[in-house]
C-alpha atoms as a PDB file:
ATOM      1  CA  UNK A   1      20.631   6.795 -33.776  1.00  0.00           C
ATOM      2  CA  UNK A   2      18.583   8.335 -30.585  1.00  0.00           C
ATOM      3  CA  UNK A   3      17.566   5.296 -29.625  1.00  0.00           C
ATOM      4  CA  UNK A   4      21.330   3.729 -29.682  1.00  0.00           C
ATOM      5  CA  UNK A   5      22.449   6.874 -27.604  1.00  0.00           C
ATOM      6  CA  UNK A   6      19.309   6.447 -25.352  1.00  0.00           C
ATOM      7  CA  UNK A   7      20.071   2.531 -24.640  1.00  0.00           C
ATOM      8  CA  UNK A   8      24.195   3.459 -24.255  1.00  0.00           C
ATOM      9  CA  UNK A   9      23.362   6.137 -21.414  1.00  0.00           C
ATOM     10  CA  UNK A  10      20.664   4.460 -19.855  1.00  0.00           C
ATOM     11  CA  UNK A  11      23.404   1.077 -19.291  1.00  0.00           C
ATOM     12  CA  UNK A  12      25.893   3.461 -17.917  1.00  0.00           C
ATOM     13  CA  UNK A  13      23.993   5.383 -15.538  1.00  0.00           C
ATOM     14  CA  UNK A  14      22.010   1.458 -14.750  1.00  0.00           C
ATOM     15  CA  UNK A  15      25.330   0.058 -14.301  1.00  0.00           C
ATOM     16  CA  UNK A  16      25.739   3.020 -11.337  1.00  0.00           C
ATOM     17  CA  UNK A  17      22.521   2.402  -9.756  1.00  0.00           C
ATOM     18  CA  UNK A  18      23.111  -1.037  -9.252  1.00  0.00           C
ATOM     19  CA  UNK A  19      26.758   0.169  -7.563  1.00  0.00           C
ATOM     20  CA  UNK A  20      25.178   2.676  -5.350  1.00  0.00           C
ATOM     21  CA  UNK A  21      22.427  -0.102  -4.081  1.00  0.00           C
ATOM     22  CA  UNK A  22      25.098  -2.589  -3.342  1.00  0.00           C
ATOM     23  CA  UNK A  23      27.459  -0.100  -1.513  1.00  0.00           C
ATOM     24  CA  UNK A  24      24.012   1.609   0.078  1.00  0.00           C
ATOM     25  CA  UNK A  25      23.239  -1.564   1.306  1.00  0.00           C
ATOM     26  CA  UNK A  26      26.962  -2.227   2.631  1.00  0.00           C
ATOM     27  CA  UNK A  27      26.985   1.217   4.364  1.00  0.00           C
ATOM     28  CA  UNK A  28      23.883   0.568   6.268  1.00  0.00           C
ATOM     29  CA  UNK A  29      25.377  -3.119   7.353  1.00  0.00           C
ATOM     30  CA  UNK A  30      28.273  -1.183   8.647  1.00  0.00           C
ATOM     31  CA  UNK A  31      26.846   1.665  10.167  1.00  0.00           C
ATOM     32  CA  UNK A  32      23.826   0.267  12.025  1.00  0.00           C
ATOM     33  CA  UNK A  33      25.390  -3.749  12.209  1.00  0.00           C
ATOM     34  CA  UNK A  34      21.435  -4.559  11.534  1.00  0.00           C
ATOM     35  CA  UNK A  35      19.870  -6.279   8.568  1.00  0.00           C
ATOM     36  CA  UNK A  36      16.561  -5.001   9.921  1.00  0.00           C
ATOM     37  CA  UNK A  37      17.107  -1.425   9.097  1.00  0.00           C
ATOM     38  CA  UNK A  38      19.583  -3.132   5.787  1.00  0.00           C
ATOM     39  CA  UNK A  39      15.488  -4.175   4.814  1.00  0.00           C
ATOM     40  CA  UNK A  40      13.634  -0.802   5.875  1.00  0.00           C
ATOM     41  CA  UNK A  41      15.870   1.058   3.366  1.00  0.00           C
ATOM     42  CA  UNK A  42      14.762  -1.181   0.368  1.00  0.00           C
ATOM     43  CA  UNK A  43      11.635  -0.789   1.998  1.00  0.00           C
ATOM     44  CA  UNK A  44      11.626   2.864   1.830  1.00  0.00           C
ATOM     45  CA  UNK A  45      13.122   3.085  -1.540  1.00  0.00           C
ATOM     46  CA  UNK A  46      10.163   0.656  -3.193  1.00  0.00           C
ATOM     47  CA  UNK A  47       7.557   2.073  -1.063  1.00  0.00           C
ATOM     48  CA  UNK A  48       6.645   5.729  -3.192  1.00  0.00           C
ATOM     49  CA  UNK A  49       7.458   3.182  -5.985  1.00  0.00           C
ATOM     50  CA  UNK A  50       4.559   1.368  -5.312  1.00  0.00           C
ATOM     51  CA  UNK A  51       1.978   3.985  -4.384  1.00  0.00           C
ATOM     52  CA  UNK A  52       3.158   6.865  -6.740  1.00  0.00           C
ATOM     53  CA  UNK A  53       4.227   4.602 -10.088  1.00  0.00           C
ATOM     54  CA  UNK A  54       0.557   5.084 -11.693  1.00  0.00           C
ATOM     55  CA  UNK A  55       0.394   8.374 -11.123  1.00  0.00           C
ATOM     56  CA  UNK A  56       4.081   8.924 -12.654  1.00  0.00           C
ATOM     57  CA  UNK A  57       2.593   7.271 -16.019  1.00  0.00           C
ATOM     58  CA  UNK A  58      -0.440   9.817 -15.965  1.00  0.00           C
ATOM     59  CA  UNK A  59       2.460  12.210 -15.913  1.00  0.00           C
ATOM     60  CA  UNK A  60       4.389  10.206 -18.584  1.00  0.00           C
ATOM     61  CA  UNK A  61       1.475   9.829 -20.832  1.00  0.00           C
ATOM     62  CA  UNK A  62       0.515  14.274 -20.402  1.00  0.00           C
ATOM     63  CA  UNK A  63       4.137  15.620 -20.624  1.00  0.00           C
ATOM     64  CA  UNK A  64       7.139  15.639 -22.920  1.00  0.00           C
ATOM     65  CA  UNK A  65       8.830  11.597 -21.476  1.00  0.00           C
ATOM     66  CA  UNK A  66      12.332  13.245 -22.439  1.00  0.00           C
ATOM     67  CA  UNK A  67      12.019  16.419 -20.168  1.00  0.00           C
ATOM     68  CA  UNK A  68      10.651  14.385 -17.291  1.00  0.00           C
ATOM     69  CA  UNK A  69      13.829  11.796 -18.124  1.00  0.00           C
ATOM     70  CA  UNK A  70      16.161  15.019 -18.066  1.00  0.00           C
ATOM     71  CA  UNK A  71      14.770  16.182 -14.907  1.00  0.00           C
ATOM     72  CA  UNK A  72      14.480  12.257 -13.008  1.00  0.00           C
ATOM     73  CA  UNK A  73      17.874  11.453 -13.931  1.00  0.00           C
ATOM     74  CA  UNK A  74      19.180  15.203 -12.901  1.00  0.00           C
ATOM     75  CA  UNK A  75      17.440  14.588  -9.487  1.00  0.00           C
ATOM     76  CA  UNK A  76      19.216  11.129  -8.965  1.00  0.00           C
ATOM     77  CA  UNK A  77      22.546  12.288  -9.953  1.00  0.00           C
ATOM     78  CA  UNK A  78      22.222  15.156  -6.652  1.00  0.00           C
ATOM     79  CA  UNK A  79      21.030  12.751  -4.990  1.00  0.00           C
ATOM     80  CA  UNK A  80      24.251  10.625  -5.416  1.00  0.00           C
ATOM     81  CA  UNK A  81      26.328  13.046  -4.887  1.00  0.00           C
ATOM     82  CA  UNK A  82      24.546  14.040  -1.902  1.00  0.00           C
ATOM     83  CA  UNK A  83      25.100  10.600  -0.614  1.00  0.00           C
ATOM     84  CA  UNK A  84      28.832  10.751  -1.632  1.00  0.00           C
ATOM     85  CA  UNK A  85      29.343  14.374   0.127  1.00  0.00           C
ATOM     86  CA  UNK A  86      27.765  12.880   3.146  1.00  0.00           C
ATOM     87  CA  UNK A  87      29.442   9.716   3.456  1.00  0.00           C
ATOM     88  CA  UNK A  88      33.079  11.199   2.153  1.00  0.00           C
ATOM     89  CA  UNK A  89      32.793  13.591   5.236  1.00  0.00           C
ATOM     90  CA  UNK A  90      31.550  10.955   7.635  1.00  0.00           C
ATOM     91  CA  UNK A  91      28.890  12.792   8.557  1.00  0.00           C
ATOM     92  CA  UNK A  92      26.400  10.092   6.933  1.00  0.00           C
ATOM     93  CA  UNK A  93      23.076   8.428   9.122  1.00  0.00           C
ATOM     94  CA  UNK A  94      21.353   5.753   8.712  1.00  0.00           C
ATOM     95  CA  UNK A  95      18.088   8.070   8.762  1.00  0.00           C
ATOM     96  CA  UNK A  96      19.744  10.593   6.168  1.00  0.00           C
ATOM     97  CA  UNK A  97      20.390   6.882   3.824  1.00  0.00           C
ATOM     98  CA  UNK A  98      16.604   5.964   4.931  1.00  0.00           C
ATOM     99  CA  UNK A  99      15.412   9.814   3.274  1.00  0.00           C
ATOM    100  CA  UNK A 100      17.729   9.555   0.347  1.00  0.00           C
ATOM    101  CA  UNK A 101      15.971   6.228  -0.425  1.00  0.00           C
ATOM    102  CA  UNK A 102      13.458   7.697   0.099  1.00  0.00           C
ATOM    103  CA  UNK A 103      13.566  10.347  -2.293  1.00  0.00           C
ATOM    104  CA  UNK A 104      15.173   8.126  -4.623  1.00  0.00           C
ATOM    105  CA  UNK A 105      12.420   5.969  -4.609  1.00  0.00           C
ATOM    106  CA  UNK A 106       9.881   9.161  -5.724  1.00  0.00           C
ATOM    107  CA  UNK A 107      12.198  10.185  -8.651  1.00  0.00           C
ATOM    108  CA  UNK A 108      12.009   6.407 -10.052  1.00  0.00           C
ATOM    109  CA  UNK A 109       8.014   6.809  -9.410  1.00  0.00           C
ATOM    110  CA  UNK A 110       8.225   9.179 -11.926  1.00  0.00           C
ATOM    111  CA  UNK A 111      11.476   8.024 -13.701  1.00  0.00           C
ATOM    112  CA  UNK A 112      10.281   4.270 -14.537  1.00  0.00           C
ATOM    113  CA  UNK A 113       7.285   4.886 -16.588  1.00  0.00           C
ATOM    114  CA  UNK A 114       8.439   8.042 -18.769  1.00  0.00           C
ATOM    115  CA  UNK A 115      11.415   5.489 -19.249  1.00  0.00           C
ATOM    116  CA  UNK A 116       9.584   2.980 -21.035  1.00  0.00           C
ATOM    117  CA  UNK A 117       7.460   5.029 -22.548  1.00  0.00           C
ATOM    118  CA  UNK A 118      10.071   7.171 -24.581  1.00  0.00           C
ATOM    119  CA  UNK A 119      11.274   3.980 -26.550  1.00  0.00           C
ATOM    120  CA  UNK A 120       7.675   3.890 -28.587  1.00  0.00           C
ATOM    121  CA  UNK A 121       8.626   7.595 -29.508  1.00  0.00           C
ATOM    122  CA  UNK A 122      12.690   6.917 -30.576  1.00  0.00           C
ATOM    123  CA  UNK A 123      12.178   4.283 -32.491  1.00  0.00           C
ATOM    124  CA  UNK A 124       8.161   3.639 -34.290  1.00  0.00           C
ATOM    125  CA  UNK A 125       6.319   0.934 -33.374  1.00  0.00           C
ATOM    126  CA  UNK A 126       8.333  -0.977 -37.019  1.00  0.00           C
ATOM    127  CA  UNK A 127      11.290  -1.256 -34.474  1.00  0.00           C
ATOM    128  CA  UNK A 128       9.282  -1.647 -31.212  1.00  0.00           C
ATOM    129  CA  UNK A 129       9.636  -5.120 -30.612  1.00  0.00           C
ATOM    130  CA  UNK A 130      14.000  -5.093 -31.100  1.00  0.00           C
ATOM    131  CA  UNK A 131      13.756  -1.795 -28.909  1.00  0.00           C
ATOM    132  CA  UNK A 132      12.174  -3.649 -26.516  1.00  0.00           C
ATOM    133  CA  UNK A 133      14.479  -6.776 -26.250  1.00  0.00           C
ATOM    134  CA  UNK A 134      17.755  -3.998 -26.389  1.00  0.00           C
ATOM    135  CA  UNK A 135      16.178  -2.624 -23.405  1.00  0.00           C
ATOM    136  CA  UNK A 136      15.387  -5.361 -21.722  1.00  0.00           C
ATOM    137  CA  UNK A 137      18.682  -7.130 -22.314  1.00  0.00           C
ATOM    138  CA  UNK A 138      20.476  -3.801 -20.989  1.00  0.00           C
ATOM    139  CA  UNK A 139      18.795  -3.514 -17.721  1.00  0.00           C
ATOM    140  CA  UNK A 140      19.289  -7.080 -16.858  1.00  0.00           C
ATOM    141  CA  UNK A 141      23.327  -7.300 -18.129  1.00  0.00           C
ATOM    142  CA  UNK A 142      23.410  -4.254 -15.864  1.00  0.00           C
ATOM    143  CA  UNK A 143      22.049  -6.046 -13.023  1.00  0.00           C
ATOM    144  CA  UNK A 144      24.753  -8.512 -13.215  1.00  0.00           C
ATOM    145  CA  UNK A 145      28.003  -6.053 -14.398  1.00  0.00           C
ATOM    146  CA  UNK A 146      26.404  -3.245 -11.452  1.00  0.00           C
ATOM    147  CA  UNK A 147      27.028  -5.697  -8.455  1.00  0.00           C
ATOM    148  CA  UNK A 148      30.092  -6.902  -9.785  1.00  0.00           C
ATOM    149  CA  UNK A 149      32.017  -3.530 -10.036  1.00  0.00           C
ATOM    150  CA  UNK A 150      30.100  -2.295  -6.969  1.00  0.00           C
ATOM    151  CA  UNK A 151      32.476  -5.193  -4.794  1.00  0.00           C
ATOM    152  CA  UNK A 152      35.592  -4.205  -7.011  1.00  0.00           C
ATOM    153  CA  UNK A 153      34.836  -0.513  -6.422  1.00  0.00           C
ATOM    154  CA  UNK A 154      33.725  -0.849  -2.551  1.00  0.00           C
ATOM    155  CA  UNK A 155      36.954  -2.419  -1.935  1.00  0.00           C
ATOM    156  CA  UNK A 156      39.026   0.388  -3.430  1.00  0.00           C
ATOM    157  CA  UNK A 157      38.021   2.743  -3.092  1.00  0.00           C
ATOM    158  CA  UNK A 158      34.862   2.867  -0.541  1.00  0.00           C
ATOM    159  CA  UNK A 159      31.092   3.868  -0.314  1.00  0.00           C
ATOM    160  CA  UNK A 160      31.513   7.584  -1.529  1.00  0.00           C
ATOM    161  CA  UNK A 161      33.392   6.534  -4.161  1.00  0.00           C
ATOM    162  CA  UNK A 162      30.787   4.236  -5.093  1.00  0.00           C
ATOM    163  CA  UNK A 163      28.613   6.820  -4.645  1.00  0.00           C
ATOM    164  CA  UNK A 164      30.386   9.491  -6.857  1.00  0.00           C
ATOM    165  CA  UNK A 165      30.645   6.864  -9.768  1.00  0.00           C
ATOM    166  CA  UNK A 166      27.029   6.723  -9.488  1.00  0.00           C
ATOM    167  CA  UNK A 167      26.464  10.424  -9.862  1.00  0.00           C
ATOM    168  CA  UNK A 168      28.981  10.569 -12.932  1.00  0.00           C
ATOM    169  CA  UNK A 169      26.970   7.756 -14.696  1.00  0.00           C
ATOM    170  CA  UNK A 170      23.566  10.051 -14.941  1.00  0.00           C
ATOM    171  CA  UNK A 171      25.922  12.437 -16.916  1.00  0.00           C
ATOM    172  CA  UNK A 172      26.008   9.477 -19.872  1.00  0.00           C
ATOM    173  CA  UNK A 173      22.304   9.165 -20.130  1.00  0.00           C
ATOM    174  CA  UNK A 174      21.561  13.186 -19.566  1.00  0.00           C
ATOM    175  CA  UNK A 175      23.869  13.881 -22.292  1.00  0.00           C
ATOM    176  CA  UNK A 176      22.378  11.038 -24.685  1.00  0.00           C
ATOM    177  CA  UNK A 177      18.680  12.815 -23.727  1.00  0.00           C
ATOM    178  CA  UNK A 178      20.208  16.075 -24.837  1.00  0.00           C
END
């Protein structure tokens, strides 16, 4: 039962990352009219990925995965709205997008491996090898239904709204870890 409530949550608030990283990228196309800076933000976003994503799973593999899930997912919901508050008031950069990557990019550091790490402890390792397909199978449909809405949503309703979905989807998977 955690687990199923765990997977549902996690595809929700997945489904609003990937419409916050299409309408991110849009944004930054419109405000700067440059697909170099469109690449430094996914730059900046990877980048404390890459350096900091070993030392997240020291933290994942010392600490409680669930509190450190509460907290990541907490952290990128602000951060979303943040975005949204910004970009719903037009006061929005490009350098304020390039530090929200930024930051969003050391919350998944630490996000990522407590993430897959917490499925061992919901379900046993009898189940681990199903958990592990769900999982895997929700993160990728997500990366097709995320894009999708993100063009539906952009069009209707804009980049802060977007954005806002975004920040309502971490409520789904914050409630399932409570």
């Amino acid at each position: 039962k955690n687990f199923r409530l765990y997977l549902f949550g996690m595809f929700i608030s997945l489904i609003g990352t990937w419409i916050q990283t299409i309408a991110q990228s849009w944004l930054v196309f419109e405000l700067t009219n440059s697909a170099f800076l469109l690449g430094v933000v996914a730059f900046l976003g990877s980048m404390p990925i890459f350096f900091l994503s070993l030392f997240g799973g020291v933290v994942a593999d010392r600490m409680n995965k669930r509190n450190i899930l509460i907290v990541t997912q907490t952290a990128f919901m602000l951060l979303a709205f943040l975005l949204a508050v910004l970009t719903q008031m037009r006061l929005i950069t490009p350098w304020q997008i390039m530090l929200i990557a930024v930051l969003n990019g050391l919350v998944m550091a630490f996000d990522m491996p407590s993430r897959q790490a917490i499925v061992v402890e919901l379900v046993g390792k009898v189940h681990l090898l199903n958990a592990i397909a769900l999982n895997s199978a929700g993160f990728n449909s997500s990366r097709i239904i995320g894009p999708a809405l993100a063009g539906i949503f952009f069009a209707i309703i804009g980049a802060s709204g977007c954005f806002y979905i975004n920040g309502a989807s971490f409520l789904a998977v914050i409630i399932a870890l409570l």
